[in-house]
PDB file of N, CA and C in Angstrom:
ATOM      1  N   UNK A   1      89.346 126.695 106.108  1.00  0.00           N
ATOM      2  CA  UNK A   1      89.322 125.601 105.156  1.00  0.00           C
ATOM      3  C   UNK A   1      90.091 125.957 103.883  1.00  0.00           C
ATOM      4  N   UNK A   2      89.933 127.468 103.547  1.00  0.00           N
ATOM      5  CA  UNK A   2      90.663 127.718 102.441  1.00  0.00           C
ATOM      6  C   UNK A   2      92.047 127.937 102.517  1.00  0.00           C
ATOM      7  N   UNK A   3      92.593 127.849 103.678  1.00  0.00           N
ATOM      8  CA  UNK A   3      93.570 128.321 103.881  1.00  0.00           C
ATOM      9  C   UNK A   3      94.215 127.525 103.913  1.00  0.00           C
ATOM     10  N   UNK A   4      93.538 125.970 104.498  1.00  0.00           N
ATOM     11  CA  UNK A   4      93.989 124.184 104.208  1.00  0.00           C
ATOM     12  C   UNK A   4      94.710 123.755 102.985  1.00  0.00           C
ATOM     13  N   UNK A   5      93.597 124.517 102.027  1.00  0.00           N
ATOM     14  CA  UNK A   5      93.824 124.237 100.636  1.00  0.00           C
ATOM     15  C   UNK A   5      95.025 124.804 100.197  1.00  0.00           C
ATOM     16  N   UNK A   6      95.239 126.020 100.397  1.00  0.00           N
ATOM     17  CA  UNK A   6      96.112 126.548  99.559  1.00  0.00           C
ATOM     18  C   UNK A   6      97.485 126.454 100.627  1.00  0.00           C
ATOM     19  N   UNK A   7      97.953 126.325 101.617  1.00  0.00           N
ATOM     20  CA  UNK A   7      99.450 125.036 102.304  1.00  0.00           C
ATOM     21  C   UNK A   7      99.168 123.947 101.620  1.00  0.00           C
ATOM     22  N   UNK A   8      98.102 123.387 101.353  1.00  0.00           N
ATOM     23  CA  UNK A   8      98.315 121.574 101.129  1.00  0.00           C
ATOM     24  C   UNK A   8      99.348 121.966  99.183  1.00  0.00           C
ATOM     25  N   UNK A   9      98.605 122.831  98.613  1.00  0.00           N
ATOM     26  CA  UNK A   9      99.124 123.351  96.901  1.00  0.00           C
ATOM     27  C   UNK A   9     100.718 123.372  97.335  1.00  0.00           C
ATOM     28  N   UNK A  10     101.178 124.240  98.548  1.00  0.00           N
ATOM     29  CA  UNK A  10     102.151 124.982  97.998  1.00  0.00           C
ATOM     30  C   UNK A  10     103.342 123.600  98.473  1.00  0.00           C
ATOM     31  N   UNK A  11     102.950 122.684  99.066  1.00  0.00           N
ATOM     32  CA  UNK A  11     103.282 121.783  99.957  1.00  0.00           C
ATOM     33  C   UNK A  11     104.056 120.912  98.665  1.00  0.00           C
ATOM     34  N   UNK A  12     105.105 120.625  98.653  1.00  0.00           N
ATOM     35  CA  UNK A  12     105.947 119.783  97.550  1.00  0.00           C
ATOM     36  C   UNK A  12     105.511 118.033  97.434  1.00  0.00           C
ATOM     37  N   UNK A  13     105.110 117.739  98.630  1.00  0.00           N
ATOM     38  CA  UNK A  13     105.204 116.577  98.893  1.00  0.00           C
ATOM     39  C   UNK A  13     103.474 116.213  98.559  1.00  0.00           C
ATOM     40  N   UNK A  14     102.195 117.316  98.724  1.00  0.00           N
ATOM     41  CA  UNK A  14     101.373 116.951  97.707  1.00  0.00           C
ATOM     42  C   UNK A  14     101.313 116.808  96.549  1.00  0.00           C
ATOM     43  N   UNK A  15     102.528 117.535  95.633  1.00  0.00           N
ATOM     44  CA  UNK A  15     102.628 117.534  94.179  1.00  0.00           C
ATOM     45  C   UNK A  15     103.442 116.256  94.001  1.00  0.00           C
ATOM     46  N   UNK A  16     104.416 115.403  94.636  1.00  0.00           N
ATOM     47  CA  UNK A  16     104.906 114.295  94.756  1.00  0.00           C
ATOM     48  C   UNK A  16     103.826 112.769  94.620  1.00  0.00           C
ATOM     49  N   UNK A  17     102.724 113.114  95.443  1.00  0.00           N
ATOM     50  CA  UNK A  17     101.418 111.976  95.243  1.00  0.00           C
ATOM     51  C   UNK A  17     100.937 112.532  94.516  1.00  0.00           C
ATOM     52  N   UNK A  18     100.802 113.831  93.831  1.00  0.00           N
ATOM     53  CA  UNK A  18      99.509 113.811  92.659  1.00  0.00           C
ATOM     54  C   UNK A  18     100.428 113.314  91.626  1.00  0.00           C
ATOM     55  N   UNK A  19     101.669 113.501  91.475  1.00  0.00           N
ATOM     56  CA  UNK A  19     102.727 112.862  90.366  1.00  0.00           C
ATOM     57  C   UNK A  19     102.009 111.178  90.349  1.00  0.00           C
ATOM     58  N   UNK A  20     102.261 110.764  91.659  1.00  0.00           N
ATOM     59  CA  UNK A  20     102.477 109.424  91.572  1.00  0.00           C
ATOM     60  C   UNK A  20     100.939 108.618  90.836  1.00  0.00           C
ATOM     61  N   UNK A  21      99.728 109.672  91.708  1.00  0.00           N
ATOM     62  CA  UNK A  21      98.974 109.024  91.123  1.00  0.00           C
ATOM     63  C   UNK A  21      98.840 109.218  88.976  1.00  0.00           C
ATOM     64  N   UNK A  22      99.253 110.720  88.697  1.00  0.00           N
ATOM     65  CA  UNK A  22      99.077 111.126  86.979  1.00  0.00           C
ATOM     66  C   UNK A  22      99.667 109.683  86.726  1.00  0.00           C
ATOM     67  N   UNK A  23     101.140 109.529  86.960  1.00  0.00           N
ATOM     68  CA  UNK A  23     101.939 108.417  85.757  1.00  0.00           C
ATOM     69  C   UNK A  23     101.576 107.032  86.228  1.00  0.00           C
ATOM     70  N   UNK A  24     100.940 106.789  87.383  1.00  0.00           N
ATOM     71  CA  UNK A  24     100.158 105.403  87.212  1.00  0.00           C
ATOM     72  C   UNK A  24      98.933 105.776  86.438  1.00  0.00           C
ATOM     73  N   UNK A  25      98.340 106.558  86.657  1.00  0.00           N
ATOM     74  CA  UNK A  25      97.164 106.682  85.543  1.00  0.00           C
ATOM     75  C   UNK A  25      97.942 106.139  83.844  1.00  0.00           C
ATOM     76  N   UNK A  26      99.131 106.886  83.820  1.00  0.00           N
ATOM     77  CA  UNK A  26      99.560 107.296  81.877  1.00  0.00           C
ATOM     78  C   UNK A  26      99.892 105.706  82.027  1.00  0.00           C
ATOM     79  N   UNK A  27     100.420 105.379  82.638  1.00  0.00           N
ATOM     80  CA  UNK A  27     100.698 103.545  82.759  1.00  0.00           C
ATOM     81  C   UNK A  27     100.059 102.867  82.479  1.00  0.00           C
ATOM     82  N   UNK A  28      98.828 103.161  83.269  1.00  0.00           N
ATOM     83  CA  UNK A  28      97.460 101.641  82.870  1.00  0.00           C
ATOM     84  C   UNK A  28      97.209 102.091  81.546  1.00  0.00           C
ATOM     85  N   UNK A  29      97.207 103.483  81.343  1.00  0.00           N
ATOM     86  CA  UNK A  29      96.694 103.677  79.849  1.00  0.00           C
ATOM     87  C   UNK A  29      97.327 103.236  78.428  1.00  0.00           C
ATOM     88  N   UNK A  30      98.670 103.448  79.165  1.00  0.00           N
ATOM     89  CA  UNK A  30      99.556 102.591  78.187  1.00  0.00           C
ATOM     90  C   UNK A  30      99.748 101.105  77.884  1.00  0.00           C
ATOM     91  N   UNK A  31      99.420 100.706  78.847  1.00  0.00           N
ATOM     92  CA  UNK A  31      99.129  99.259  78.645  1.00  0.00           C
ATOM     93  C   UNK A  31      98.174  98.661  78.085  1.00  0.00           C
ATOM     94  N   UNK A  32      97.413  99.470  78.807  1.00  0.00           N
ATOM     95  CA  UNK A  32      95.780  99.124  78.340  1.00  0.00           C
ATOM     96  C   UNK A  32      95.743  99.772  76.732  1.00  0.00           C
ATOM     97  N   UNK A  33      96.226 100.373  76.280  1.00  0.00           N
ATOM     98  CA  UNK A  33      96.200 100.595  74.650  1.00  0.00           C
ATOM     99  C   UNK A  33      97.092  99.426  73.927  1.00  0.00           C
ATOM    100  N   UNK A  34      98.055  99.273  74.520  1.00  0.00           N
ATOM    101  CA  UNK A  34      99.223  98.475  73.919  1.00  0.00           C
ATOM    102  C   UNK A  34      98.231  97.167  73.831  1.00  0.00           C
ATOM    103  N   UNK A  35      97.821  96.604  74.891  1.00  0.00           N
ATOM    104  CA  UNK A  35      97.231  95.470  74.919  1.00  0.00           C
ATOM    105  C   UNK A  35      95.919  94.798  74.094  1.00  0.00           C
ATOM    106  N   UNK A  36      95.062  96.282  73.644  1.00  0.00           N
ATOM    107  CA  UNK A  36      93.667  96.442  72.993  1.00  0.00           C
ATOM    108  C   UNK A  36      94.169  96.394  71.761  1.00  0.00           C
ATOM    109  N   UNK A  37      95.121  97.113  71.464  1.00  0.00           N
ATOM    110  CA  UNK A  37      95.267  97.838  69.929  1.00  0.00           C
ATOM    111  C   UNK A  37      94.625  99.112  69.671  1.00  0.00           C
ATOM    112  N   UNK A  38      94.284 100.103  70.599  1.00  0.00           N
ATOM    113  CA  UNK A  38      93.064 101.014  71.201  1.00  0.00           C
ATOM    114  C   UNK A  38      93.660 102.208  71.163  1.00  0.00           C
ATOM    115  N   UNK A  39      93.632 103.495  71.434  1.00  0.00           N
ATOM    116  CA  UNK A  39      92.972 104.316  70.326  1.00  0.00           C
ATOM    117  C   UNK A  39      94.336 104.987  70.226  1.00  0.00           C
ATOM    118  N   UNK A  40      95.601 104.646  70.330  1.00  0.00           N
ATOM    119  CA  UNK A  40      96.718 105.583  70.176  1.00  0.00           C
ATOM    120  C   UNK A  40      97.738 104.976  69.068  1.00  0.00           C
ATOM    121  N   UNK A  41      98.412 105.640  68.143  1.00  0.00           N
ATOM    122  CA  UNK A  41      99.471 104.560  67.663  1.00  0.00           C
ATOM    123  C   UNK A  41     100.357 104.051  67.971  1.00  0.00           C
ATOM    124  N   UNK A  42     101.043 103.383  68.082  1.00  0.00           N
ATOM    125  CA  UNK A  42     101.684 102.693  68.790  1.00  0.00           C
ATOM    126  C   UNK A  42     102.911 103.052  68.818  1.00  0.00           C
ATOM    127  N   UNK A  43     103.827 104.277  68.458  1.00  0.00           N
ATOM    128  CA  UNK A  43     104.483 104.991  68.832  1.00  0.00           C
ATOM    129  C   UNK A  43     104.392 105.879  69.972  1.00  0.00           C
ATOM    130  N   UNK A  44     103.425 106.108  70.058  1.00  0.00           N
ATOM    131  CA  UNK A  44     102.495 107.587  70.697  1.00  0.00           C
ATOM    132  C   UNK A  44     102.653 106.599  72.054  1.00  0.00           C
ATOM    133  N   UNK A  45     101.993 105.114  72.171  1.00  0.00           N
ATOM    134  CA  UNK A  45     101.637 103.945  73.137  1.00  0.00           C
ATOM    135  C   UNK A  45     103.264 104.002  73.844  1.00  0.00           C
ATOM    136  N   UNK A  46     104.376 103.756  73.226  1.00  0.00           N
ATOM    137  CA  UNK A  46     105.641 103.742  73.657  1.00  0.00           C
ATOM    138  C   UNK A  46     105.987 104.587  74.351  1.00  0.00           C
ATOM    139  N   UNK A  47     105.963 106.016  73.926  1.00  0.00           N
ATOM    140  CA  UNK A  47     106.043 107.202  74.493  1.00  0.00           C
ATOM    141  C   UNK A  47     105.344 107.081  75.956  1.00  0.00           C
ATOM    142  N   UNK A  48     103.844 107.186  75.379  1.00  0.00           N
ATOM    143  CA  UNK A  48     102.973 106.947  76.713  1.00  0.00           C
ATOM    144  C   UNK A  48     103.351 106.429  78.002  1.00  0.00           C
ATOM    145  N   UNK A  49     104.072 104.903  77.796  1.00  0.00           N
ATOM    146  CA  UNK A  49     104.274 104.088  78.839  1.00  0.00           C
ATOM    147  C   UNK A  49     105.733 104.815  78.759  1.00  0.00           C
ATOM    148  N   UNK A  50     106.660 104.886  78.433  1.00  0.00           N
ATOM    149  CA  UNK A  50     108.101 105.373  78.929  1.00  0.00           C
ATOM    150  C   UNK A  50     107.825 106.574  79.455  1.00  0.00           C
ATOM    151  N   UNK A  51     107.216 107.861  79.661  1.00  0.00           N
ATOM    152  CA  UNK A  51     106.660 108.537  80.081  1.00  0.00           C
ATOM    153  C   UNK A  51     106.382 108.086  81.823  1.00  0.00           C
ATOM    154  N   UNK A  52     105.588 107.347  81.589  1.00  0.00           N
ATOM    155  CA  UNK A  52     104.500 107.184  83.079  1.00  0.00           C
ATOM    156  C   UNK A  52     105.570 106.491  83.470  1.00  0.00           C
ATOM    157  N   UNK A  53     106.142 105.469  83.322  1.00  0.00           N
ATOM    158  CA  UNK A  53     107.023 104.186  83.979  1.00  0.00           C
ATOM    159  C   UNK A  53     108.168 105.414  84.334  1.00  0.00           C
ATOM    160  N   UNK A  54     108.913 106.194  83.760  1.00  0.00           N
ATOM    161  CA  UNK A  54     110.083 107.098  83.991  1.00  0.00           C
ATOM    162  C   UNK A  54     108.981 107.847  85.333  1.00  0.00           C
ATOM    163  N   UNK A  55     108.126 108.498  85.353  1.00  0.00           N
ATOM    164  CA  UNK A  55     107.621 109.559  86.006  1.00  0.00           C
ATOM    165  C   UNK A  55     107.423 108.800  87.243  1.00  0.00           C
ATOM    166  N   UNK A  56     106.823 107.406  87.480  1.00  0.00           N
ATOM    167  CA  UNK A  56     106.416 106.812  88.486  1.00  0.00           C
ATOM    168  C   UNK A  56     107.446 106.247  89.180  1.00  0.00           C
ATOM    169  N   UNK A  57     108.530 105.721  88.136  1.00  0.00           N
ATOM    170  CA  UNK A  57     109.594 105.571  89.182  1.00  0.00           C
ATOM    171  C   UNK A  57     110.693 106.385  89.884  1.00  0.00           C
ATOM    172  N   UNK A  58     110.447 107.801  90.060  1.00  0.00           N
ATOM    173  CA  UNK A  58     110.903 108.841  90.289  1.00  0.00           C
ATOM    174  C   UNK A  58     109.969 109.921  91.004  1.00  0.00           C
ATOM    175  N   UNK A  59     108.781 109.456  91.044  1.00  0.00           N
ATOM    176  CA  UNK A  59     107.427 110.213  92.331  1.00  0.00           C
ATOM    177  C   UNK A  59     107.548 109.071  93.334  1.00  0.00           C
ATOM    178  N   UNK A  60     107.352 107.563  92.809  1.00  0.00           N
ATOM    179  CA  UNK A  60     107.074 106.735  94.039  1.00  0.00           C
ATOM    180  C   UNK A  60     108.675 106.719  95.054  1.00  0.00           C
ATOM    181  N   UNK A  61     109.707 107.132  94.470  1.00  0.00           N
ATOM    182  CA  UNK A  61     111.289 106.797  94.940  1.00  0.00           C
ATOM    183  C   UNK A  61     110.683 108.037  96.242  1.00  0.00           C
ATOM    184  N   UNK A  62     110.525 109.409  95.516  1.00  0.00           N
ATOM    185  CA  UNK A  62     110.303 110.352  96.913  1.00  0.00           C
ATOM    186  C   UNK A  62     109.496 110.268  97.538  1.00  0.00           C
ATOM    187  N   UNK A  63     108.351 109.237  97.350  1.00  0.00           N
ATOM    188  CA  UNK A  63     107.510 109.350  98.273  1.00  0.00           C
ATOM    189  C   UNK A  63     107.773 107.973  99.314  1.00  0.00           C
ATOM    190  N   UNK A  64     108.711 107.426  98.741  1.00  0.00           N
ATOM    191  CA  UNK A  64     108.737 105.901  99.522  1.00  0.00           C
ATOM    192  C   UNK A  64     110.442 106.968 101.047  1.00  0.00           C
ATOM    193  N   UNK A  65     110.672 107.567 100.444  1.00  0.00           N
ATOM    194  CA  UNK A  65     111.581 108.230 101.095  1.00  0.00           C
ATOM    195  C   UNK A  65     111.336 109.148 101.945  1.00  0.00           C
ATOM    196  N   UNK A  66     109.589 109.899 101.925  1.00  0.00           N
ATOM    197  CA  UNK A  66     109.262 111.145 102.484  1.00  0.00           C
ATOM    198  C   UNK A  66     108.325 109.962 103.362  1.00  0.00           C
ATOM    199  N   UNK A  67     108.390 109.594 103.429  1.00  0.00           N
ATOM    200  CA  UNK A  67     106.349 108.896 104.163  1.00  0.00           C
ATOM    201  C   UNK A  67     106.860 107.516 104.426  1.00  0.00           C
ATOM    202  N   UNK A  68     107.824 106.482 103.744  1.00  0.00           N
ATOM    203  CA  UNK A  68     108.021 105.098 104.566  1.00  0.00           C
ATOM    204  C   UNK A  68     108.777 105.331 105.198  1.00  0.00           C
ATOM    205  N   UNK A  69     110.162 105.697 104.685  1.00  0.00           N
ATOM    206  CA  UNK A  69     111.617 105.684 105.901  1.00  0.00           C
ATOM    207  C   UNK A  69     111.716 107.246 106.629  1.00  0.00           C
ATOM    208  N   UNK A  70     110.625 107.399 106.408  1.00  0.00           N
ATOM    209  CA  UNK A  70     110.411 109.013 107.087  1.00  0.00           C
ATOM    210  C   UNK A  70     111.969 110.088 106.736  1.00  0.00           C
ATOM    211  N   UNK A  71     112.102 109.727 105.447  1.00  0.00           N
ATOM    212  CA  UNK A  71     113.382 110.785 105.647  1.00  0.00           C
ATOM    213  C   UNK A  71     113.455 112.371 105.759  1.00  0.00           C
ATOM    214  N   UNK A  72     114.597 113.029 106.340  1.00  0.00           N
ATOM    215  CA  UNK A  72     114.186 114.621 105.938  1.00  0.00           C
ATOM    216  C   UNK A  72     114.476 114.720 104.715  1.00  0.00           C
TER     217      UNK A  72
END
């Protein structure tokens, strides 16, 4: 089992979905501040979302490439 764990770490294409899921996380958060007025300034909020939106559209590109069109 431990040995599961530590191939799945060294495995590129798990660090590709944990990407995808972090910058949809920094996304909703960015929105969801932008939208509240909530707890970041709104510089920090900009950052935030250009951040996640740059990161997500550049984890979901390899993963739509590794796992839909099955590429090598």
């Amino acid at each position: 089992m431990l040995e599961k764990v530590k191939t799945l770490f060294k495995d590129p294409v798990f660090w590709d979905i944990f990407g995808l899921l972090t910058f949809s996380f920094i996304v909703v958060v960015a929105v969801w501040s932008l939208s509240t007025e909530e707890p970041f300034s709104r510089p920090l909020r900009t950052i935030f979302l250009l951040i996640g939106m740059a990161g997500l559209m550049i984890d979901s590109q390899t993963v739509w490439h590794r796992f839909v069109k099955k590429d090598k």
